[in-house]
N, C-alpha and C. Protein backbone atom coordinates (compact mmCIF):
# COMPACT_ATOMS: atom_id res chain seq x y z
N UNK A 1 86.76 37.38 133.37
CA UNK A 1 87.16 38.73 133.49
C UNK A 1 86.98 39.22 134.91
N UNK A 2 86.98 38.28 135.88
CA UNK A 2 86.88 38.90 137.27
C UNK A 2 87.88 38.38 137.71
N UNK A 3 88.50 39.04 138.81
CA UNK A 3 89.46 38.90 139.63
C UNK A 3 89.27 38.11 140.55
N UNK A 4 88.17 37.26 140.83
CA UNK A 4 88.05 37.04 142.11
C UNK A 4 88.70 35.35 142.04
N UNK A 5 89.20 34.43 142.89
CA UNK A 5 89.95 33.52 142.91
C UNK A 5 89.10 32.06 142.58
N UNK A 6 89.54 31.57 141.92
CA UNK A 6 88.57 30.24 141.73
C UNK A 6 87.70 30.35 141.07
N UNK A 7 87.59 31.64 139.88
CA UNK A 7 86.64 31.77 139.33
C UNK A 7 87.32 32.16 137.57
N UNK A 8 86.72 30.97 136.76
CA UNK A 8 88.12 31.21 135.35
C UNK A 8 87.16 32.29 134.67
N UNK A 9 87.64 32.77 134.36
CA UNK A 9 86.77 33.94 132.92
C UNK A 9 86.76 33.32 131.59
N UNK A 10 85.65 33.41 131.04
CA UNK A 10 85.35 32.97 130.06
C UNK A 10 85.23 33.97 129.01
N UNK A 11 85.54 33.25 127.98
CA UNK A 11 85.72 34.93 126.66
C UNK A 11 84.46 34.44 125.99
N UNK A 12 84.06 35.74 125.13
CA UNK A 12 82.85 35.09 124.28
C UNK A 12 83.11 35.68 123.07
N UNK A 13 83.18 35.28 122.17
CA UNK A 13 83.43 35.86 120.91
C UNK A 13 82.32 35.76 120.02
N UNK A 14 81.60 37.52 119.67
CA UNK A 14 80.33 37.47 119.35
C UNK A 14 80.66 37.10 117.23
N UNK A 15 79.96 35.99 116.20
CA UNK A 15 79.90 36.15 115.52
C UNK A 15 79.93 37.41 114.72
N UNK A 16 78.31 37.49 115.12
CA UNK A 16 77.28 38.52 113.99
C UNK A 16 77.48 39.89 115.33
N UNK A 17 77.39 41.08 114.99
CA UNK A 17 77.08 42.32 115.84
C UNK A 17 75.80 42.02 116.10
N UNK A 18 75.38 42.42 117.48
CA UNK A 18 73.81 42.21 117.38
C UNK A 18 73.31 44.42 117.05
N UNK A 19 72.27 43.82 116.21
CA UNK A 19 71.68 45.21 115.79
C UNK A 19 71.61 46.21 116.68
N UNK A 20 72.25 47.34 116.70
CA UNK A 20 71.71 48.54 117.67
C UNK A 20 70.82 48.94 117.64
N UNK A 21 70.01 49.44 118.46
CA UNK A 21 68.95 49.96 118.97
C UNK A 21 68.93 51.20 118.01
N UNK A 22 67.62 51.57 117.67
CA UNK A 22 67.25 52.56 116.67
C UNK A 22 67.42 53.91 117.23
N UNK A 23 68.11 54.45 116.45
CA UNK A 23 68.22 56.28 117.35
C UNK A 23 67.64 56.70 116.91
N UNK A 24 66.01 57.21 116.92
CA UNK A 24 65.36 58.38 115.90
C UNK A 24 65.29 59.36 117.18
N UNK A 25 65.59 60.57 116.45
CA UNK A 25 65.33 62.24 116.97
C UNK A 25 63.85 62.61 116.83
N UNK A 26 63.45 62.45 118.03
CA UNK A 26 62.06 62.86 118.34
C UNK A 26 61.88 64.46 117.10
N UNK A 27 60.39 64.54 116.59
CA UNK A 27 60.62 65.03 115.52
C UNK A 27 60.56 67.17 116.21
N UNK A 28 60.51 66.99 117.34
CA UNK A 28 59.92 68.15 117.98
C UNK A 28 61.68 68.80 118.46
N UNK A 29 62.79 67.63 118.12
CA UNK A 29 64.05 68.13 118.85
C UNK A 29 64.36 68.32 117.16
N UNK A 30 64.09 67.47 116.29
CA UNK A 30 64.68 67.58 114.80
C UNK A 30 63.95 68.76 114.32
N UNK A 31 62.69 69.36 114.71
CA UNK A 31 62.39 70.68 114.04
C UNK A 31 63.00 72.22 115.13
N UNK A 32 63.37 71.72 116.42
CA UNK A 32 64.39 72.95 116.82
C UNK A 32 65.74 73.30 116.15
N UNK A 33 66.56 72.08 115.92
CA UNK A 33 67.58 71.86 115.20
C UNK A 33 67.55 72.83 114.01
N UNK A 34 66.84 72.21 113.23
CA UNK A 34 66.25 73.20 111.50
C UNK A 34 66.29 74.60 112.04
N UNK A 35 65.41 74.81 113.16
CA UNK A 35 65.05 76.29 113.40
C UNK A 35 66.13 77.00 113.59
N UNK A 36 67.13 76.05 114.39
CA UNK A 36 68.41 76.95 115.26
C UNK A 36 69.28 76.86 114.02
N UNK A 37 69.19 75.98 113.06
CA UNK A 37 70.41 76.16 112.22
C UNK A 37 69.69 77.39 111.16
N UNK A 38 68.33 77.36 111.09
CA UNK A 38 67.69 78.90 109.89
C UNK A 38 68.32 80.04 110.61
N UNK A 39 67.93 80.19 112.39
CA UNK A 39 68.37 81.29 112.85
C UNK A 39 69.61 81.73 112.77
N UNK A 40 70.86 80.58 112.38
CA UNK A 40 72.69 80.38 112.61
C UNK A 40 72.40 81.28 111.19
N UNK A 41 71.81 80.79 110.33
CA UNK A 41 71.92 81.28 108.82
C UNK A 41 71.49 82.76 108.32
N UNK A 42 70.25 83.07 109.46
CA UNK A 42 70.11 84.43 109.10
C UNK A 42 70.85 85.34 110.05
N UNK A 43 71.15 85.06 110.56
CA UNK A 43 72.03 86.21 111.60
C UNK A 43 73.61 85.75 110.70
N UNK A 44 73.96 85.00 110.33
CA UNK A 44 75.16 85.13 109.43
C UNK A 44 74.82 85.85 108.36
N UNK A 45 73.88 85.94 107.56
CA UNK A 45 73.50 87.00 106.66
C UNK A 45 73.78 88.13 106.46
N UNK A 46 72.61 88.64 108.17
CA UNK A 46 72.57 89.80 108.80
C UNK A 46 73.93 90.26 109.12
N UNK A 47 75.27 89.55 109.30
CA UNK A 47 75.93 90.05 109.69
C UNK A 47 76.74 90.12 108.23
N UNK A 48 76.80 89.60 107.60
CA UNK A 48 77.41 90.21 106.16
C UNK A 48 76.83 91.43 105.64
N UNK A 49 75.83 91.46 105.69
CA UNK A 49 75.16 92.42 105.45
C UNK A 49 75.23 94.12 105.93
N UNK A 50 75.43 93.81 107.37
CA UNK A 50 76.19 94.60 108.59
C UNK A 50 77.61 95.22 108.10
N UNK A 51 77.74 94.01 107.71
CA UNK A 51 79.54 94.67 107.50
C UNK A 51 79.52 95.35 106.23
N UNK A 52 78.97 95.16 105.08
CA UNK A 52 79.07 95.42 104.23
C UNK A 52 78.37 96.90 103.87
N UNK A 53 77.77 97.17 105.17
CA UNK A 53 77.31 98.47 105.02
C UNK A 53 78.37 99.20 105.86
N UNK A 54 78.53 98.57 107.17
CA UNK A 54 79.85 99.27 107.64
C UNK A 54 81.48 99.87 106.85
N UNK A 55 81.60 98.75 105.88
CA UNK A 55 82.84 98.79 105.23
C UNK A 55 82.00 100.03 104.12
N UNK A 56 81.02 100.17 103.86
CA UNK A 56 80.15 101.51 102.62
C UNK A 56 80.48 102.79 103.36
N UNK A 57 80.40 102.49 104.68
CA UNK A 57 80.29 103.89 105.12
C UNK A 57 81.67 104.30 105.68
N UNK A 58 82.03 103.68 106.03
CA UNK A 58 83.70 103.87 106.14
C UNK A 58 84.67 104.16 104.71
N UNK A 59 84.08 104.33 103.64
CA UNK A 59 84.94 103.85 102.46
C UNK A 59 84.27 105.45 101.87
N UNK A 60 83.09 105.78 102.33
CA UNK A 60 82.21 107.50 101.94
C UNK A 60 82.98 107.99 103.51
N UNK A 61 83.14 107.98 104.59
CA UNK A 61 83.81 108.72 105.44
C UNK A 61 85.26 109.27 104.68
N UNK A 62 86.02 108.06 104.83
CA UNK A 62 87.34 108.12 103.80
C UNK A 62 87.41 109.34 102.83
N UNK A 63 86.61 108.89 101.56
CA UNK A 63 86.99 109.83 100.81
C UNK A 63 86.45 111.33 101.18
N UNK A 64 85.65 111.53 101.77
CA UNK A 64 85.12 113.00 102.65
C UNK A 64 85.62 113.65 103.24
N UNK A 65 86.62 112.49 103.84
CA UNK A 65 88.16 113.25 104.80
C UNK A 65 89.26 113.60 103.54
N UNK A 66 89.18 112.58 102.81
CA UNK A 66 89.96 113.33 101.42
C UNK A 66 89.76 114.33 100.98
N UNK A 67 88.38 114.33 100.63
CA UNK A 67 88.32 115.38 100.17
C UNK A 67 88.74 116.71 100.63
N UNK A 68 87.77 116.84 102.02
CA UNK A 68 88.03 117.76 102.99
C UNK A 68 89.64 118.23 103.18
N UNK A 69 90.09 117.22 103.07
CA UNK A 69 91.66 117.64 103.20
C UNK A 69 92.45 118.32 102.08
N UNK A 70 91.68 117.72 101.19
CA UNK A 70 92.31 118.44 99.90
C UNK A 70 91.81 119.78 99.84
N UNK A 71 90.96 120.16 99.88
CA UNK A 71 90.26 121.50 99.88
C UNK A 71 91.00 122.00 101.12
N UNK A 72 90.98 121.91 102.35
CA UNK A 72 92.07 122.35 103.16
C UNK A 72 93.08 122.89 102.92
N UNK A 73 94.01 121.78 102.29
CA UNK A 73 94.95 122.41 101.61
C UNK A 73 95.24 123.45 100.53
N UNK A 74 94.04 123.06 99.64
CA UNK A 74 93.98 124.36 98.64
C UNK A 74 93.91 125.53 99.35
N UNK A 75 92.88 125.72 100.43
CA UNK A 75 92.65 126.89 100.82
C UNK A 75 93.79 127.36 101.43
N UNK A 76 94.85 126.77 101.85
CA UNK A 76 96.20 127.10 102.86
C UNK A 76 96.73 127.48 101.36
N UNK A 77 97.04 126.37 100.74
CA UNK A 77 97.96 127.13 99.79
C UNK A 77 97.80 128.60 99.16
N UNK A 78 96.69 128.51 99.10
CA UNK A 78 95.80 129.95 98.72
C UNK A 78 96.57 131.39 99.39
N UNK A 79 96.05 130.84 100.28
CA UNK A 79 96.71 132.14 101.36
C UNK A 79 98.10 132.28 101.12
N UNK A 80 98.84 131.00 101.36
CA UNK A 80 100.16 131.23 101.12
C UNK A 80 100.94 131.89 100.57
N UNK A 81 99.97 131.90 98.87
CA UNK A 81 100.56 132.01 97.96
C UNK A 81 100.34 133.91 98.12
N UNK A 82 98.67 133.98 98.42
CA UNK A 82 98.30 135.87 98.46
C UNK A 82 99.74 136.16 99.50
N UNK A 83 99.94 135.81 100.43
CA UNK A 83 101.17 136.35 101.12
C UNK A 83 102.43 136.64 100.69
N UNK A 84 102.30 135.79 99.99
CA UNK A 84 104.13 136.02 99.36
C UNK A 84 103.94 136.12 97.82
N UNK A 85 102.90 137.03 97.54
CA UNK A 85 102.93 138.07 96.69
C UNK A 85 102.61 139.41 96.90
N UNK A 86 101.91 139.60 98.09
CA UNK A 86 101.85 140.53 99.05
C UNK A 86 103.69 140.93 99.54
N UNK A 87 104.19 140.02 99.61
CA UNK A 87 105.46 140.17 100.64
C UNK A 87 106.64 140.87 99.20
N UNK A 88 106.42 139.57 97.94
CA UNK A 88 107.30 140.32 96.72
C UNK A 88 106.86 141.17 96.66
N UNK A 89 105.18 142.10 96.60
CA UNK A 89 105.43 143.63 95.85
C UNK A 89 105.64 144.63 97.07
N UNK A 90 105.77 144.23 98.38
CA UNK A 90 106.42 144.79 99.45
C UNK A 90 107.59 144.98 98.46
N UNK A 91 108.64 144.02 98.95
CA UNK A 91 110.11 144.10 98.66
C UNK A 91 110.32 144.79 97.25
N UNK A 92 109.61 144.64 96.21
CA UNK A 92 109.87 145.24 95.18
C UNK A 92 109.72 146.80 95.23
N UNK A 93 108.48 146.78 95.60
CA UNK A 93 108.73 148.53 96.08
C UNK A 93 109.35 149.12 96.53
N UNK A 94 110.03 148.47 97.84
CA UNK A 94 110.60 148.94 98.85
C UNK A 94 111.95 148.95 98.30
N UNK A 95 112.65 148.03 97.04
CA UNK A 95 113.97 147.89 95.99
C UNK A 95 113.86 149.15 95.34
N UNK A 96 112.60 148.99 94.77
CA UNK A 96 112.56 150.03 93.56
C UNK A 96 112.58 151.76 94.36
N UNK A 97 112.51 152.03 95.65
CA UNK A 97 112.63 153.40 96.03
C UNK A 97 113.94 153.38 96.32
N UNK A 98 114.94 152.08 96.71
CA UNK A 98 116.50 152.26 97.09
C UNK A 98 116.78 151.98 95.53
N UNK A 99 116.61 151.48 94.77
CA UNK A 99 116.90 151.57 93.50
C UNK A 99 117.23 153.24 92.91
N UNK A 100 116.33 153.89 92.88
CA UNK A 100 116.09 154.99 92.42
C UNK A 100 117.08 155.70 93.14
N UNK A 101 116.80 155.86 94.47
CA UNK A 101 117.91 156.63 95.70
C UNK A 101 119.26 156.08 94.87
N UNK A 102 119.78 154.96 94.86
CA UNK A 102 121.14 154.63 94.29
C UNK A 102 121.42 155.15 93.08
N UNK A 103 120.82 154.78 92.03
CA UNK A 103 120.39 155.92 90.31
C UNK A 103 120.90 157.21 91.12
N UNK A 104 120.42 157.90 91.61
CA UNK A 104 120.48 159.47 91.77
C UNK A 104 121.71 159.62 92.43
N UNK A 105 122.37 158.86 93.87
CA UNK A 105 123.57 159.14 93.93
C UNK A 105 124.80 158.67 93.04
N UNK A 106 124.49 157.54 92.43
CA UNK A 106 125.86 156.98 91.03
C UNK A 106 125.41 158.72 90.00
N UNK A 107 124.42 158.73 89.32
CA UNK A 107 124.57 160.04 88.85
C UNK A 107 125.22 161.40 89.39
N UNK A 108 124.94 161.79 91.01
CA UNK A 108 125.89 162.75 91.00
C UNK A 108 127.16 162.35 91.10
N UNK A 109 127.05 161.64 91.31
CA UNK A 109 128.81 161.43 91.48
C UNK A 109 129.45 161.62 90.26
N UNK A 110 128.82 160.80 89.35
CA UNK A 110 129.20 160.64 87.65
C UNK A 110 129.54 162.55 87.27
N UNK A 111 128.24 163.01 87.70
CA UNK A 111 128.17 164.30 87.27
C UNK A 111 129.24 164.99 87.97
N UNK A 112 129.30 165.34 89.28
CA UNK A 112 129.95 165.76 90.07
C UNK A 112 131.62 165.76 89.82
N UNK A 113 132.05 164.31 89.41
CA UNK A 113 133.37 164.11 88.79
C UNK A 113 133.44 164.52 87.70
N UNK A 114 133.12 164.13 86.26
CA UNK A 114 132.35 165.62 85.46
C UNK A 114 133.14 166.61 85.53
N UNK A 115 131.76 166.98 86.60
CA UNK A 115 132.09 168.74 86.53
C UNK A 115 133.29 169.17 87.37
N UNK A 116 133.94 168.47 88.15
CA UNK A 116 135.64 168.67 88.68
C UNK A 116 136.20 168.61 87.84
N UNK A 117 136.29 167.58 86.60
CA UNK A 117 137.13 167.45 85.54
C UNK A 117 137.31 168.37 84.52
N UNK A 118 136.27 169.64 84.64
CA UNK A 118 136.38 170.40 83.32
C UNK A 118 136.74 171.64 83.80
């Protein structure tokens, strides 16, 4: 396997694998590991937990603005409504005195022609 001239390469073809060398995790890196994966686990918790109070309080904001809005509206409609019954017994009154004025002139006239006629 070398390049160099006058020199043949020889292959070796290993039977058996020879055994690898033992990997043990010193036990002081295998108990950070544990620790960092408890800490991965409680802060994933914590954060469900987080949200799930976030999504509580967003979901009581919500309906508070509902509510609020609905009552809003009642109270508008409210008014609305005192106004334009305020506004009909305006106009009705204000009919019912040209009402009357009209009554009294169709009567003289009625009368008036009447009393030319006799």
């Amino acid at each position: 396997m070398h390049d160099r001239p006058g020199v043949t390469a020889k292959l070796r073809i290993l039977k058996a694998a020879a055994p690898l060398p033992e990997r043990r995790i010193p036990a002081a890196v295998h108990g950070a590991d544990r620790k960092v994966r408890e800490m991965i686990a409680a802060a994933e918790d914590e954060a469900r937990r987080v949200r799930a109070e976030a999504e509580a309080f967003r979901e009581a904001v919500r309906r508070e603005a509902v509510e609020e809005g609905r009552r809003e509206g009642l109270a508008s409609a409210a008014a609305a409504l005192a106004l334009a019954g305020a506004e009909r017994d305006r106009l009705l009154a204000e009919a019912g005195r040209e009402l009357v004025s009209l009554a009294l002139a169709v009567a003289r006239k009625v009368l008036g022609d009447e009393l030319a006629a006799r």
